[in-house]
C-alpha atoms as a PDB file:
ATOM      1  CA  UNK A   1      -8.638 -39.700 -34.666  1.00  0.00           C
ATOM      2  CA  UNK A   2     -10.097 -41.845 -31.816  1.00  0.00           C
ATOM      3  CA  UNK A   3      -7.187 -40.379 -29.799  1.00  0.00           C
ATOM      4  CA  UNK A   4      -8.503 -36.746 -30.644  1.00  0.00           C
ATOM      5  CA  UNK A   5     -11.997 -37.537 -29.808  1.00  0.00           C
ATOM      6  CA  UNK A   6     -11.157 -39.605 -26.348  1.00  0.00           C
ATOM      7  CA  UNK A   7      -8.865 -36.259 -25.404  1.00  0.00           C
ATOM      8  CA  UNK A   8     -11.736 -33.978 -26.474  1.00  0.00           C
ATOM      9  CA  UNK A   9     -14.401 -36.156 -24.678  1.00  0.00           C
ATOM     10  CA  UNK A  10     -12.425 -36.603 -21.526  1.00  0.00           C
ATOM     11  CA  UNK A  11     -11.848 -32.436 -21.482  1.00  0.00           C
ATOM     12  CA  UNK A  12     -15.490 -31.859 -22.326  1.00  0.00           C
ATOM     13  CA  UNK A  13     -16.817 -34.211 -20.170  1.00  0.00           C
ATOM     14  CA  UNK A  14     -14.362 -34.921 -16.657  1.00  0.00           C
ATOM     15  CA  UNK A  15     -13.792 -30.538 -17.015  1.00  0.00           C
ATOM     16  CA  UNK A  16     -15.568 -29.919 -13.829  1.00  0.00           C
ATOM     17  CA  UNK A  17     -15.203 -33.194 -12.246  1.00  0.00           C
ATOM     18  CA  UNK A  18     -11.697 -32.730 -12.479  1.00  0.00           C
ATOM     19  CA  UNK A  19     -11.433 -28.815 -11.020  1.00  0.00           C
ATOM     20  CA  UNK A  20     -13.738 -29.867  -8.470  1.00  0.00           C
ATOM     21  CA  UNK A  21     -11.380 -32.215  -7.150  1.00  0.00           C
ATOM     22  CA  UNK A  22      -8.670 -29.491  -7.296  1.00  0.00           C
ATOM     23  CA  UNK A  23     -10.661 -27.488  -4.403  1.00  0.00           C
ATOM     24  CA  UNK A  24      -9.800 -23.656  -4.690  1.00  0.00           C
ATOM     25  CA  UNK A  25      -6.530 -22.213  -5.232  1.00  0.00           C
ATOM     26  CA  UNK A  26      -5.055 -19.705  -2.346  1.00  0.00           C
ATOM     27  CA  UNK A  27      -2.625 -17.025  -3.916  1.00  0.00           C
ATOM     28  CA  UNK A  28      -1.971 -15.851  -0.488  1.00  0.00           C
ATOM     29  CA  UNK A  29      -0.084 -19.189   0.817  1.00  0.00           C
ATOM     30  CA  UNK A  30       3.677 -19.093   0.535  1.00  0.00           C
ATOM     31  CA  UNK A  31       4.134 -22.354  -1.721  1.00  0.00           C
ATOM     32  CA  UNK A  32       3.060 -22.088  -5.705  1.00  0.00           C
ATOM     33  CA  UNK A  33      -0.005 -23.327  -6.330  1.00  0.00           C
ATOM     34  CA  UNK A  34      -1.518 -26.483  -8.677  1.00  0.00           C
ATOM     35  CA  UNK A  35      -1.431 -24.535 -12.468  1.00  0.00           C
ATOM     36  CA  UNK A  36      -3.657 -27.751 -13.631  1.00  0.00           C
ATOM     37  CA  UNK A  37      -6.568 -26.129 -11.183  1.00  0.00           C
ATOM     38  CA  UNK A  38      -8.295 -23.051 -12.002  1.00  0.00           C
ATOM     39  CA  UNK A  39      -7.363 -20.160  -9.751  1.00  0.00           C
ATOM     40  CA  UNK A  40      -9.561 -18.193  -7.027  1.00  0.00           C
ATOM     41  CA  UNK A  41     -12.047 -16.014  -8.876  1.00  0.00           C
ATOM     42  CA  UNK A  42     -11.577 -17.269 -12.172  1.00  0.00           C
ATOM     43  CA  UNK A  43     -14.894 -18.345 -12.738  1.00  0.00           C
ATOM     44  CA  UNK A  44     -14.699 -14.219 -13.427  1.00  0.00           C
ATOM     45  CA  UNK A  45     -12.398 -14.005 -15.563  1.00  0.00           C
ATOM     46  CA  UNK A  46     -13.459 -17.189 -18.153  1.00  0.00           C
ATOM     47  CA  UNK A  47     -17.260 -17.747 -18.522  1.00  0.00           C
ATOM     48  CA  UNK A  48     -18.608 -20.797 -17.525  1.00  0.00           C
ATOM     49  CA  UNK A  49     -19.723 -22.586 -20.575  1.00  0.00           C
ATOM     50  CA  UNK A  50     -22.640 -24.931 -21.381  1.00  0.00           C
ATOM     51  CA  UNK A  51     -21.315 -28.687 -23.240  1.00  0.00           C
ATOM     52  CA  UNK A  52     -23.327 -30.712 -25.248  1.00  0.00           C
ATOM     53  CA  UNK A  53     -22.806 -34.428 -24.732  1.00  0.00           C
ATOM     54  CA  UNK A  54     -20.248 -35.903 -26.499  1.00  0.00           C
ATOM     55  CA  UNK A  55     -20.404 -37.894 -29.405  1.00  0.00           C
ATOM     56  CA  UNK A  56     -18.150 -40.147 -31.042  1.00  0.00           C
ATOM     57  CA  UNK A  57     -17.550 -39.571 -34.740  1.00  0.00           C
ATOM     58  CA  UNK A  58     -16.268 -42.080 -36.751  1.00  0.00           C
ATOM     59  CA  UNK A  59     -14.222 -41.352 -40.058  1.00  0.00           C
ATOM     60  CA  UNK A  60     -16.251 -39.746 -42.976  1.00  0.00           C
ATOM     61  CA  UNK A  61     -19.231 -40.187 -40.592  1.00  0.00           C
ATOM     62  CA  UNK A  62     -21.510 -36.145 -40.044  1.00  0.00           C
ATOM     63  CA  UNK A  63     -21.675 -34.785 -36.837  1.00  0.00           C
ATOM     64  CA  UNK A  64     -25.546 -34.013 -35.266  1.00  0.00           C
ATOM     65  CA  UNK A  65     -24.282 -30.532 -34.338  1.00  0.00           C
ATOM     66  CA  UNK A  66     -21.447 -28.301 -35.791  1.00  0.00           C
ATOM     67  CA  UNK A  67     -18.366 -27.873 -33.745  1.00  0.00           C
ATOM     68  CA  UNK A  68     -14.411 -27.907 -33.736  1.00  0.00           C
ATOM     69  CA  UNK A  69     -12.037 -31.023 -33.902  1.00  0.00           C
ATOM     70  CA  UNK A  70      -8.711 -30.755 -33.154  1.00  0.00           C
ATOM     71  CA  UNK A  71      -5.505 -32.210 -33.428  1.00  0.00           C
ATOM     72  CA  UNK A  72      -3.992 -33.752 -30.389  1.00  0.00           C
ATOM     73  CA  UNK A  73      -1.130 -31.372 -30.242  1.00  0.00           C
ATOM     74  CA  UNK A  74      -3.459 -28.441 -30.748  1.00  0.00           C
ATOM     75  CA  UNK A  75      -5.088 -29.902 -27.312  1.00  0.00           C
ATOM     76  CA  UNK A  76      -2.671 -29.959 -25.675  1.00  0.00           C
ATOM     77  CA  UNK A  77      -1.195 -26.424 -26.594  1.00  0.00           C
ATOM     78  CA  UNK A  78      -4.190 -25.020 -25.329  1.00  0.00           C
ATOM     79  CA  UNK A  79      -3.977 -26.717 -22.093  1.00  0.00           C
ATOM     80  CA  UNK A  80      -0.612 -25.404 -21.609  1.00  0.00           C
ATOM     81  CA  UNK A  81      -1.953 -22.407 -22.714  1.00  0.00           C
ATOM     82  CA  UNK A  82      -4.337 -22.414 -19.960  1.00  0.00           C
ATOM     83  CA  UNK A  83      -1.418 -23.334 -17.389  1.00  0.00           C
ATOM     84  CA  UNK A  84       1.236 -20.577 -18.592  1.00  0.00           C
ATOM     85  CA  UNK A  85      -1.993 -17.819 -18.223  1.00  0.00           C
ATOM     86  CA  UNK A  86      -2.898 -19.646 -14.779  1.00  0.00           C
ATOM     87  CA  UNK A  87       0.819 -18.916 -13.960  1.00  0.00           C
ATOM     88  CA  UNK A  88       1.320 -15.739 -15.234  1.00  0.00           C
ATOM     89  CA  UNK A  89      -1.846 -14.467 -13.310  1.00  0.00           C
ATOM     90  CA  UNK A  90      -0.098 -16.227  -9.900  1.00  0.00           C
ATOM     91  CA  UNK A  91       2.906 -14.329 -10.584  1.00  0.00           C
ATOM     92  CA  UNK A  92       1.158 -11.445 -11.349  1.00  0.00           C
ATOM     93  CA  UNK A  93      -1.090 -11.413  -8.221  1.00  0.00           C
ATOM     94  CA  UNK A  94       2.287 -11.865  -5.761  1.00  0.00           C
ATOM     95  CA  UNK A  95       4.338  -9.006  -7.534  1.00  0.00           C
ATOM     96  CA  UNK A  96       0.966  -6.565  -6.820  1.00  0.00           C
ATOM     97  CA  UNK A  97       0.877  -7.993  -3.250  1.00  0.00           C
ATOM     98  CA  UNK A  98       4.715  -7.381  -2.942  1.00  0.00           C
ATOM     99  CA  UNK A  99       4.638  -3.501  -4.829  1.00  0.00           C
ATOM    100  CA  UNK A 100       1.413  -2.699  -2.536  1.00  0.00           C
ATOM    101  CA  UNK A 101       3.303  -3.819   0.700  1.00  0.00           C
ATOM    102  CA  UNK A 102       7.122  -2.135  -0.418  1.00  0.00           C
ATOM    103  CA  UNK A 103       3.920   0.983  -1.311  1.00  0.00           C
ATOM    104  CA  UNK A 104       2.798   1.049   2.333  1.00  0.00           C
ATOM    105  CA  UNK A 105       6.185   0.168   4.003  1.00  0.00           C
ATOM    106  CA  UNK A 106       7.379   3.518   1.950  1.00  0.00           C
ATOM    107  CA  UNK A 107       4.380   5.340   3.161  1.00  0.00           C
ATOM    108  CA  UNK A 108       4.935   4.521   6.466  1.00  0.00           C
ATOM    109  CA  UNK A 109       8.360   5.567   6.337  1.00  0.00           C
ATOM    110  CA  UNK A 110       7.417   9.287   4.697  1.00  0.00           C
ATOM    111  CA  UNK A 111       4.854   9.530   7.379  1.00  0.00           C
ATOM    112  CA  UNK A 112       7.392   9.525  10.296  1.00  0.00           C
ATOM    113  CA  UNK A 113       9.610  11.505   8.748  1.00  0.00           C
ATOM    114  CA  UNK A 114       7.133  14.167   8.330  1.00  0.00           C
ATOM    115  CA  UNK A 115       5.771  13.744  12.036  1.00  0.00           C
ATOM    116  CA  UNK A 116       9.792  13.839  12.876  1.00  0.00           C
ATOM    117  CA  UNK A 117      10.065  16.864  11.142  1.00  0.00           C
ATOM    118  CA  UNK A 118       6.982  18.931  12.341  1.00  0.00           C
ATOM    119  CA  UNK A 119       8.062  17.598  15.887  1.00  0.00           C
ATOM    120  CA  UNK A 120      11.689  19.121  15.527  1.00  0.00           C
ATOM    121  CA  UNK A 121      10.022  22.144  13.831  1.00  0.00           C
ATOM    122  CA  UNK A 122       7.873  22.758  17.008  1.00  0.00           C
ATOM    123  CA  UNK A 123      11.061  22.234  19.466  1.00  0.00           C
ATOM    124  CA  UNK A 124      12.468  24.575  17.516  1.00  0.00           C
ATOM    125  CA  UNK A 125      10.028  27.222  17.844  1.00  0.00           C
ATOM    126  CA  UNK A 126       9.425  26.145  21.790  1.00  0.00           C
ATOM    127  CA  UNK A 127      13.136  26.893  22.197  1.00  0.00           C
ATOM    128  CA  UNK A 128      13.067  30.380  20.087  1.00  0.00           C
ATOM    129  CA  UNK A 129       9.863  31.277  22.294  1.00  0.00           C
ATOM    130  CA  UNK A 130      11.539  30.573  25.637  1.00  0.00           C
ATOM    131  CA  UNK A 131      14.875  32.524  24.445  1.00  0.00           C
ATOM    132  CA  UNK A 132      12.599  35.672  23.417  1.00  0.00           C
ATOM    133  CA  UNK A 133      11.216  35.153  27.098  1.00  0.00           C
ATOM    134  CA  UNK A 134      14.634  35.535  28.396  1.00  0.00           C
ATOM    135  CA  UNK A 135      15.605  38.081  26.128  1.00  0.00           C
ATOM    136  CA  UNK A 136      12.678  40.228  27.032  1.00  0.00           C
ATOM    137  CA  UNK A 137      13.421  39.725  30.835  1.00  0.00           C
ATOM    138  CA  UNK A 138      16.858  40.599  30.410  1.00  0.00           C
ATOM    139  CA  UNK A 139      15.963  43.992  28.616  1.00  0.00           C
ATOM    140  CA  UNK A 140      13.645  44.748  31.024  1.00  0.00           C
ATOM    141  CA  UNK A 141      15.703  44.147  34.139  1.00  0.00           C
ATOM    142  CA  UNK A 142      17.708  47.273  33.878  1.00  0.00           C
ATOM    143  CA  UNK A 143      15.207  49.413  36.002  1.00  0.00           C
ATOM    144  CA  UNK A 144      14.193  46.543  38.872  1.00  0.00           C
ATOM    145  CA  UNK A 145      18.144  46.386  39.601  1.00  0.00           C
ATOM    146  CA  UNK A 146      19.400  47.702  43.094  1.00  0.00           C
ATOM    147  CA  UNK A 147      21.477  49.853  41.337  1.00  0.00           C
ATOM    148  CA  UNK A 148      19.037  51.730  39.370  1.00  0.00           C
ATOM    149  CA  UNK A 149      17.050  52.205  42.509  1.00  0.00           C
ATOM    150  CA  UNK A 150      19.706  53.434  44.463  1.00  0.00           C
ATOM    151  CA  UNK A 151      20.959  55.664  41.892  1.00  0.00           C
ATOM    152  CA  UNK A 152      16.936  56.806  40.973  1.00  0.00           C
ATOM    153  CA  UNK A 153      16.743  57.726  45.021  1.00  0.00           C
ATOM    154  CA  UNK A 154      19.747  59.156  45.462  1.00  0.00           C
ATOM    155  CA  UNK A 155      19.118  61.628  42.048  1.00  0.00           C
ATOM    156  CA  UNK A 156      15.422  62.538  43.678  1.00  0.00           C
ATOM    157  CA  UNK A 157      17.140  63.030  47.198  1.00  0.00           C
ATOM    158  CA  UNK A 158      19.769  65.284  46.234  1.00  0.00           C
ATOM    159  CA  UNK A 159      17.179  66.948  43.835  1.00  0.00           C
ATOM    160  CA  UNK A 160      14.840  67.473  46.368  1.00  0.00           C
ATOM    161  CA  UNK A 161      17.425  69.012  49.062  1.00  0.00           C
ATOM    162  CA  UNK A 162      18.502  71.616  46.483  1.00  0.00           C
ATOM    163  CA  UNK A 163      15.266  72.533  45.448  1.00  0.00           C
ATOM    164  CA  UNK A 164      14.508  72.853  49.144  1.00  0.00           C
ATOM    165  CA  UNK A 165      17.714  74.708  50.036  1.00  0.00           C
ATOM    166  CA  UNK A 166      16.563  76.869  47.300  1.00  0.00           C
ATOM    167  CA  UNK A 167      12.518  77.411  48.187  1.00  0.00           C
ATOM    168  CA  UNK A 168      13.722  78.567  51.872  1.00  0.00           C
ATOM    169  CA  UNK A 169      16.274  81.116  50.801  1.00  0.00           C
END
């Protein structure tokens, strides 16, 4: 029992002397971090709690205020308790860094395939707009040609002999 109330004491008491020492946690570093040292922002996520001194209580001897005693193993579950959550939230906090990252990378990737796509898509229609230029030259061509001129001329010529032949008779 003296055991229980020396663990109980030390956690109530040497709590925040020991996480101070721990100095804060960076989830962002490459190498795992101390689980026995609370993690950044959890002062968030658990409440920070007010303890009473603590006072020793001897067998069959009353407490001054109402509390909890626990066993020694019950202790130290919750401690590991507190280091499997601390852990779990580390893990946790890389895998969302890693999805958001493999997110943007994806992203990324979608966004110059479309730009490579509206890029072709405009070559495309450059080269269709410069074809329907030639094609429309081409068509158009048949009456600037030398031979259509000399062909026009001679038909007016030879048109306007006979008609003159004709006026003088």
């Amino acid at each position: 029992m003296r055991t229980i109330v020396s663990v109980l004491v030390l956690l109530v008491c040497c709590g925040d002397v020991y996480a101070a020492d721990c100095g804060p946690q960076d989830y962002e570093a490459d190498k795992d971090p101390d689980y026995d040292c609370p993690g950044p922002d959890e002062n968030y996520v658990v409440p920070k709690l007010e303890y009473r001194p603590a006072v020793t209580i001897e067998k069959g001897a009353t407490a001054s205020f109402s509390g909890l005693v626990l066993e020694q193993n019950q202790v130290l579950q919750l401690g590991l308790r507190i280091k499997g959550l601390r852990r779990l939230r580390y893990l946790d906090t890389q895998k969302a860094a890693k999805t958001h990252l493999a997110e943007m990378d994806l992203q990324k990737k979608l966004s110059a395939a479309d730009t490579k796509l509206v890029e072709a898509q405009r070559d495309n229609y450059k080269e269709q707009a410069v074809q329907l230029q030639k094609d429309l030259v081409s068509e158009r061509a048949w009456y600037r040609s030398w031979t259509f001129g000399f062909v026009l001329g001679a038909l007016i010529t030879t048109t306007a002999a006979v008609s003159l032949a004709v006026s003088v008779k």
